[in-house]
N, C-alpha and C. Protein backbone atom coordinates (compact mmCIF):
# COMPACT_ATOMS: atom_id res chain seq x y z
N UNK A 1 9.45 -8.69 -14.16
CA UNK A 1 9.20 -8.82 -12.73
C UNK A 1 8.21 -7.73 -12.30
N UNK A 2 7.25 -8.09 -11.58
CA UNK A 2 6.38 -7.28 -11.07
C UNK A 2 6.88 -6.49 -9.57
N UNK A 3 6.51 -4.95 -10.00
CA UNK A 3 7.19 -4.13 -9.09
C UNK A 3 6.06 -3.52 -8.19
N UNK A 4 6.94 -3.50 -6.68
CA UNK A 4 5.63 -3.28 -5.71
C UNK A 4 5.90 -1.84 -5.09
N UNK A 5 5.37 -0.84 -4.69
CA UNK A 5 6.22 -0.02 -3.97
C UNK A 5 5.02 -0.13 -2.52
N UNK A 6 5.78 -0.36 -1.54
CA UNK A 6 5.58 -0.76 -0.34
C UNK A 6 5.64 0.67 0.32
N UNK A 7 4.18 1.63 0.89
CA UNK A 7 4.18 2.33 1.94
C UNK A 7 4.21 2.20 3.22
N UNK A 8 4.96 2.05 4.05
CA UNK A 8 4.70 1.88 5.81
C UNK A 8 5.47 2.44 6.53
N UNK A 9 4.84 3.63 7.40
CA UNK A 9 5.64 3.79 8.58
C UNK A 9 6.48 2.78 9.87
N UNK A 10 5.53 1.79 10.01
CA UNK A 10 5.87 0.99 10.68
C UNK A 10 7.05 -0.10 10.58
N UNK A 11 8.04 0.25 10.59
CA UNK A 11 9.41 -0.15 10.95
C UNK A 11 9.57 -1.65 10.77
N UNK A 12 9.09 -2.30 11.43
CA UNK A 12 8.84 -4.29 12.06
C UNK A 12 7.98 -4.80 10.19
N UNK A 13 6.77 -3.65 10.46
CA UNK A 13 5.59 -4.27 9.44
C UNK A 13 6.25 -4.12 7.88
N UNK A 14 7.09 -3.08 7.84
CA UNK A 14 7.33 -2.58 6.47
C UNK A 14 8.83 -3.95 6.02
N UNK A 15 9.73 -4.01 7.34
CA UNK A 15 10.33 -5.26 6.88
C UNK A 15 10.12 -6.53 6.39
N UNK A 16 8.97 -6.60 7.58
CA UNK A 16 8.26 -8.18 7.14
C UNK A 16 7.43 -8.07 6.03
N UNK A 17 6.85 -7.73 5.45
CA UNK A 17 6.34 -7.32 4.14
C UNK A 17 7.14 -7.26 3.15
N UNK A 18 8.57 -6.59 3.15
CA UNK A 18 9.25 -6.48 1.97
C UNK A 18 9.68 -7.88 1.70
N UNK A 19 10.54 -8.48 2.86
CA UNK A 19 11.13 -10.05 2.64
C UNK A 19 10.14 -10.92 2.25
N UNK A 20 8.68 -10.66 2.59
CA UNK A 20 7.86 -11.62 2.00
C UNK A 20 7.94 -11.81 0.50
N UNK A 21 7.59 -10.49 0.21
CA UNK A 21 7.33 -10.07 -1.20
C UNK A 21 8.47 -10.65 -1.79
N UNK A 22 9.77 -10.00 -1.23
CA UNK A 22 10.84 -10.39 -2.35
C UNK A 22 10.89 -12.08 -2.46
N UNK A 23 10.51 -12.59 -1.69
CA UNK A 23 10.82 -14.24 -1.35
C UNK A 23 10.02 -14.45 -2.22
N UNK A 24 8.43 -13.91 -2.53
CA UNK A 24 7.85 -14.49 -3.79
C UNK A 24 8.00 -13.76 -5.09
N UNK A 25 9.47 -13.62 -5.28
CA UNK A 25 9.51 -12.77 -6.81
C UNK A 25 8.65 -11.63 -7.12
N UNK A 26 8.79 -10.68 -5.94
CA UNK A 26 8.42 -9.39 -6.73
C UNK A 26 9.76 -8.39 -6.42
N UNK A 27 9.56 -7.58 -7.26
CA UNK A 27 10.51 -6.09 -6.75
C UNK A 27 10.15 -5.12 -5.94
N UNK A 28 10.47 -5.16 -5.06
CA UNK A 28 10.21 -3.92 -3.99
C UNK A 28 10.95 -2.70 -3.36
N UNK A 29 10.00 -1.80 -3.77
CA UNK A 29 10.80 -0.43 -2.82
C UNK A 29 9.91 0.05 -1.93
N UNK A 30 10.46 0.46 -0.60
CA UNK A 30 9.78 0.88 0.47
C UNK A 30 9.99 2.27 0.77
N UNK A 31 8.88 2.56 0.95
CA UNK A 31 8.56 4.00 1.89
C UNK A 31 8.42 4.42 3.15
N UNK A 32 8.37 5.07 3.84
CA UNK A 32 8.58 5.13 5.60
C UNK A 32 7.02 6.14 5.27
N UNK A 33 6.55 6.68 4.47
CA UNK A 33 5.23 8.02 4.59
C UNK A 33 4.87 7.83 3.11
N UNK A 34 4.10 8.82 2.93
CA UNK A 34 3.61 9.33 2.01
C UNK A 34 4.24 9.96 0.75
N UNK A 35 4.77 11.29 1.74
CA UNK A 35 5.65 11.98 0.79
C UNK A 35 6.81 11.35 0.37
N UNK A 36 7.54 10.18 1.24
CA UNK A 36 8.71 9.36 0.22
C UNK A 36 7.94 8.73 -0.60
N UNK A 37 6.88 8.19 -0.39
CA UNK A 37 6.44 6.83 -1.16
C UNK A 37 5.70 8.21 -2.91
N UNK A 38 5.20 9.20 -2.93
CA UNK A 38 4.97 9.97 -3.76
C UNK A 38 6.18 10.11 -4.71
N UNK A 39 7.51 10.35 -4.04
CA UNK A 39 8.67 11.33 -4.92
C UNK A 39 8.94 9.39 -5.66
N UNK A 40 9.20 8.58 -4.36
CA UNK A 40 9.76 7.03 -4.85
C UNK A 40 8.76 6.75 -6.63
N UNK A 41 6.86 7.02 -6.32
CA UNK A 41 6.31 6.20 -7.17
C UNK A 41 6.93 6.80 -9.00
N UNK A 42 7.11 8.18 -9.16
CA UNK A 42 8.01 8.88 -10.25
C UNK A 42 8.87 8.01 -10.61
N UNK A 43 9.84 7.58 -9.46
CA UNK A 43 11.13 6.98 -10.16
C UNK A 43 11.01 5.65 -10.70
N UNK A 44 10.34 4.97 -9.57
CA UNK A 44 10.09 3.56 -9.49
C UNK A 44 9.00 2.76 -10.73
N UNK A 45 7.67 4.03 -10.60
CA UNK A 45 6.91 3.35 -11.69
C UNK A 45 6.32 1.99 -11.25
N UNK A 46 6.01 2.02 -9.95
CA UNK A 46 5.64 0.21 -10.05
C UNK A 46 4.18 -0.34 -10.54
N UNK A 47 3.53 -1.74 -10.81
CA UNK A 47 3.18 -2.21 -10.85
C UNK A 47 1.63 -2.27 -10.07
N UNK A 48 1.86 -2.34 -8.25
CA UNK A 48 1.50 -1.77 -7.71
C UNK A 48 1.79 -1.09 -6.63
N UNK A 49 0.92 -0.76 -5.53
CA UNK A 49 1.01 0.34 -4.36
C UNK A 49 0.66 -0.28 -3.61
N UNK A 50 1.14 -0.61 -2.26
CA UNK A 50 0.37 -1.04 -0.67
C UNK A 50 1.05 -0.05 0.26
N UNK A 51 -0.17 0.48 0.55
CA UNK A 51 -0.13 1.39 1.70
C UNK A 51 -0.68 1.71 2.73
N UNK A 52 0.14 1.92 3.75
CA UNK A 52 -0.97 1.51 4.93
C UNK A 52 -1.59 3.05 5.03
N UNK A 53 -2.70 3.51 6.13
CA UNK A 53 -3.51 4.64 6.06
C UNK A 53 -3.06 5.72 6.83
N UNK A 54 -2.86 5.40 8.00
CA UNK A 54 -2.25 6.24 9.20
C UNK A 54 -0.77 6.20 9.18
N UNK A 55 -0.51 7.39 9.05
CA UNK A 55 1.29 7.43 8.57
C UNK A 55 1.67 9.01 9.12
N UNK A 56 2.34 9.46 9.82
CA UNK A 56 3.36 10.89 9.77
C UNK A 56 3.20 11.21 8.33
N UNK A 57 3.38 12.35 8.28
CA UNK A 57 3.80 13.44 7.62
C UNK A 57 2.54 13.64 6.53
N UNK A 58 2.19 12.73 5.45
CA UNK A 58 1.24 12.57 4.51
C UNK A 58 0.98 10.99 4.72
N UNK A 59 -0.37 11.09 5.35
CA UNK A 59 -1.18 9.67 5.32
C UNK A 59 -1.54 8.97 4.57
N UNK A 60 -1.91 7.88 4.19
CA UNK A 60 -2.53 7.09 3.19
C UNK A 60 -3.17 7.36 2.17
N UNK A 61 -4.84 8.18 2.98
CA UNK A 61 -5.62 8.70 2.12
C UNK A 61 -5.17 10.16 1.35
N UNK A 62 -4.25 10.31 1.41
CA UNK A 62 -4.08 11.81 0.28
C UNK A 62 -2.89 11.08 -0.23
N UNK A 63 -2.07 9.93 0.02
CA UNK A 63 -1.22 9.55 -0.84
C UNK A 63 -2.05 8.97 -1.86
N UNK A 64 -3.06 8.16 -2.17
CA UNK A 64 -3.99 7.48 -2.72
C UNK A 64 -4.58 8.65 -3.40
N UNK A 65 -4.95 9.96 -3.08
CA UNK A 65 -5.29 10.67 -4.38
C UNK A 65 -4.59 11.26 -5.31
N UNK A 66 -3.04 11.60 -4.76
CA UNK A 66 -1.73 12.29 -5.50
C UNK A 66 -1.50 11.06 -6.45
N UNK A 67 -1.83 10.03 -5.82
CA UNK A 67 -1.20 9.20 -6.72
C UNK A 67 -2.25 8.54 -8.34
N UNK A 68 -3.47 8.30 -7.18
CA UNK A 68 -4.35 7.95 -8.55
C UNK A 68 -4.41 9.49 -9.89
N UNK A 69 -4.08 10.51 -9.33
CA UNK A 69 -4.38 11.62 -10.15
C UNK A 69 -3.43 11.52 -11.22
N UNK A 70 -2.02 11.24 -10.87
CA UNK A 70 -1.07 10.99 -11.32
C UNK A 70 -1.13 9.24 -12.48
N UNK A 71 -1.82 8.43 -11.59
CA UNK A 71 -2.11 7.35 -12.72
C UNK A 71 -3.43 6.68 -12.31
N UNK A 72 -4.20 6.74 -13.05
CA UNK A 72 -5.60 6.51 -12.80
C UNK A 72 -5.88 5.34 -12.55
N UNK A 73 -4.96 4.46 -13.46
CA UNK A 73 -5.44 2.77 -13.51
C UNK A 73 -4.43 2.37 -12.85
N UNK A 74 -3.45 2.96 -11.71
CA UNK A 74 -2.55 2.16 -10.09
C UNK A 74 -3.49 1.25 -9.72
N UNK A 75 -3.15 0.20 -9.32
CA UNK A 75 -3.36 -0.45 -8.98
C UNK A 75 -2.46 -0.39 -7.46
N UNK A 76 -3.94 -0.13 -6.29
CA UNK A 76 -3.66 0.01 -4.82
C UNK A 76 -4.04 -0.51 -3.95
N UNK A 77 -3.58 -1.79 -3.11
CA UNK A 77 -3.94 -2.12 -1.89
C UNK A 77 -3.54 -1.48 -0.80
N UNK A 78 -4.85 -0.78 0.17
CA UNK A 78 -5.08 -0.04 1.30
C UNK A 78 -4.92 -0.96 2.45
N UNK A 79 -4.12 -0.56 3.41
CA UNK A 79 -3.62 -1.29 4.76
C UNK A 79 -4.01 -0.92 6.01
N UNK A 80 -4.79 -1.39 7.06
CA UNK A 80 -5.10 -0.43 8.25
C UNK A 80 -5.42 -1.21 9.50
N UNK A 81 -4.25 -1.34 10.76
CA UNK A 81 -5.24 -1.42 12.09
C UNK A 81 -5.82 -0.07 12.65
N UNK A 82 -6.14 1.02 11.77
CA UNK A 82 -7.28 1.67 12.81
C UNK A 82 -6.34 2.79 13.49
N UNK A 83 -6.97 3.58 14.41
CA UNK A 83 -6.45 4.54 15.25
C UNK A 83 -7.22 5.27 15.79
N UNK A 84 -7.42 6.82 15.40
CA UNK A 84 -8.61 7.27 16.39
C UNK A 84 -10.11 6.75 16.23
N UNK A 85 -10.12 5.82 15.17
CA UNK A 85 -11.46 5.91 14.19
C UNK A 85 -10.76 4.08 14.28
N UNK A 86 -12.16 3.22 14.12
CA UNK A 86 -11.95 1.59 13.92
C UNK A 86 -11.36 1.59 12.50
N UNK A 87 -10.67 0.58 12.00
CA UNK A 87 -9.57 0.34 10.61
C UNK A 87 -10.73 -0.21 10.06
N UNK A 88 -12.20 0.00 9.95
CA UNK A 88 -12.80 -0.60 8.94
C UNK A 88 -13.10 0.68 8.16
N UNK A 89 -13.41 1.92 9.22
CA UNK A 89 -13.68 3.54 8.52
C UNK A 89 -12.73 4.05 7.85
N UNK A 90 -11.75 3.86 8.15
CA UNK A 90 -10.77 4.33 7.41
C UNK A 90 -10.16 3.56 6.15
N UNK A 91 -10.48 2.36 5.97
CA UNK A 91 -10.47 1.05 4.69
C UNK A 91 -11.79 1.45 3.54
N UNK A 92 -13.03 1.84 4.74
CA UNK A 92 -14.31 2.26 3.69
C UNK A 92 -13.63 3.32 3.01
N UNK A 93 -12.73 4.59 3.88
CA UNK A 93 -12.86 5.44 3.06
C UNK A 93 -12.11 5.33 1.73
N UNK A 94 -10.86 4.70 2.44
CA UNK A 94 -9.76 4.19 0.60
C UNK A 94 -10.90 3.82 0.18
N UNK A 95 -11.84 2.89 -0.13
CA UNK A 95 -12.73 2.44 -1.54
C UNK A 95 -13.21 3.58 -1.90
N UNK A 96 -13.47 4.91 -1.20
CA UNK A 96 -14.00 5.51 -2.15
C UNK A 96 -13.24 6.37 -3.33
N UNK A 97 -11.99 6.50 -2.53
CA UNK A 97 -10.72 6.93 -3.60
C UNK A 97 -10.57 6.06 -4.76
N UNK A 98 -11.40 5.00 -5.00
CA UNK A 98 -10.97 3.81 -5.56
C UNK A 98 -9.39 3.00 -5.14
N UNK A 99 -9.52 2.39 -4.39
CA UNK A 99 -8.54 1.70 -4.05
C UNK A 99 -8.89 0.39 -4.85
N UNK A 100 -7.90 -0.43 -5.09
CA UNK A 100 -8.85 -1.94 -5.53
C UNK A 100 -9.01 -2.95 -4.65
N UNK A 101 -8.44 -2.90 -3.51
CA UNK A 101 -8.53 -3.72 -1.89
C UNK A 101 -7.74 -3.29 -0.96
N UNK A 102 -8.92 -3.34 0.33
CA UNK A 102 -7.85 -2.56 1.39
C UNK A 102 -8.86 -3.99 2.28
N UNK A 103 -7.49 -4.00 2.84
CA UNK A 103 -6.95 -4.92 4.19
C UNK A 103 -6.98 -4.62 5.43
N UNK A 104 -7.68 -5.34 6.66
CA UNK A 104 -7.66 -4.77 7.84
C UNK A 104 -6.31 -5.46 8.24
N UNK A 105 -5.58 -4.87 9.66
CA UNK A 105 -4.85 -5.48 9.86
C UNK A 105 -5.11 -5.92 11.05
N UNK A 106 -4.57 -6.97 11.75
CA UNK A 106 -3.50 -7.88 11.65
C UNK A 106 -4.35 -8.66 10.62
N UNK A 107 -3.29 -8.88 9.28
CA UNK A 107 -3.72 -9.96 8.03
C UNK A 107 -2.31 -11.04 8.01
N UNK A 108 -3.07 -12.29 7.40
CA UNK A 108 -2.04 -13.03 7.06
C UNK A 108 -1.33 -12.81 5.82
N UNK A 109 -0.46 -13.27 5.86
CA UNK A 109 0.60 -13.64 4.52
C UNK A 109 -0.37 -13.86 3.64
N UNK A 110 -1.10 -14.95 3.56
CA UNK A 110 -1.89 -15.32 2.38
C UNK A 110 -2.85 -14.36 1.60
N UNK A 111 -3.60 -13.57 2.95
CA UNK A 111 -4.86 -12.54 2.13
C UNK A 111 -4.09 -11.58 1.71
N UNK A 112 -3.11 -11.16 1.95
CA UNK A 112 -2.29 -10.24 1.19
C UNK A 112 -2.02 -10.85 -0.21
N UNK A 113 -0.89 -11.75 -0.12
CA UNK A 113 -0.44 -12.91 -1.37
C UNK A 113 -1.63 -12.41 -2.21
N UNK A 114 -2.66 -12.99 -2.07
CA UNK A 114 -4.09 -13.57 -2.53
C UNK A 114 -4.65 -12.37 -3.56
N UNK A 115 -4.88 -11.23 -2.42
CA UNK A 115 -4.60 -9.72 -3.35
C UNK A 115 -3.60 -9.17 -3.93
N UNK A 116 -2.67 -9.34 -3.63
CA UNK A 116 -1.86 -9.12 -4.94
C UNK A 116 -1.52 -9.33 -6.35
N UNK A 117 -1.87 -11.10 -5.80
CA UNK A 117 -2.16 -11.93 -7.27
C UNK A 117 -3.00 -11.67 -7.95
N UNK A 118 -4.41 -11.60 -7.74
CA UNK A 118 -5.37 -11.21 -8.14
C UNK A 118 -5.16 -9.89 -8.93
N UNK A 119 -4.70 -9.04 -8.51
CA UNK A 119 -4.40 -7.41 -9.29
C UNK A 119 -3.24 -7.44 -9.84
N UNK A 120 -2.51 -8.16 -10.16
CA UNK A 120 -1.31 -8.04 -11.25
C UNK A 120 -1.62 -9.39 -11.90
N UNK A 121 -2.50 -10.83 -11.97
CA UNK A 121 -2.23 -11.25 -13.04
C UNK A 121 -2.94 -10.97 -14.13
C-alpha cells in the first residue's frame, strides 16, 4: 500500500484530503505543521509528501528542505492558496526546492488524484 503523509494546518482541508485518499487505497498520516509532519516523516517513512506552504510554526518551504535533505528522491506535492504573496510565488518557489508538483488551491479531487498517480506509479 502506498503511504502518504499529509501536511495541513487547515483543519476542514486536511480532513477532506485524508478520507479522499483513504477511499482510494492509500495510507495516510496527517500533520497539523511542519515540525509534526518532520518528527511523523522518521516514523512513517512514506511514499509520498503533500504539503501545503503557509503553516504555523514551520512552513512548507523549510519542511521541503529538512525533508529532501533527509531523502533526496521524496517524492513531494506542494499545496497553496497564497497569503501575503499570490499562491503561484510561493508554488514557484517549492519548484525550486525541487518539489515534483505543487498545486494551486482551490483544486479538484482529480488534479490532485492525477498527481499522485503519476508520482507513485
Amino acid at each position: 500500500m502506498i503511504k502518504i503523509l499529509l501536511i495541513e494546518d487547515d483543519l476542514a482541508m486536511r480532513e477532506t484530503l485524508e478520507e479522499l485518499l483513504k477511499r482510494k487505497g492509500y495510507e495516510v498520516t496527517t500533520a497539523v505543521d511542519g515540525d509534526e509532519g518532520t518528527r511523523l516523516f522518521h516514523n512513517v517513512q512514506p511514499d509520498l509528501v503533500i504539503t501545503d506552504i503557509l503553516m504555523p510554526n514551520k512552513g512548507g518551504l523549510r519542511t521541503i528542505v529538512d525533508l529532501k535533505q533527509t531523502a533526496p528522491n521524496l517524492k513531494i506535492i506542494a499545496i497553496s492558496g497564497g497569503g501575503a504573496l499570490e499562491a503561484e510565488q510561493y508554488l514557484n518557489a517549492s519548484k525550486f526546492l525541487k518539489v515534483d508538483t505543487a498545486i494551486k488551491k482551490p483544486f479538484s479531487n482529480e488534479e490532485l488524484l492525477q498527481a499522485i498517480k503519476k508520482l507513485v506509479s
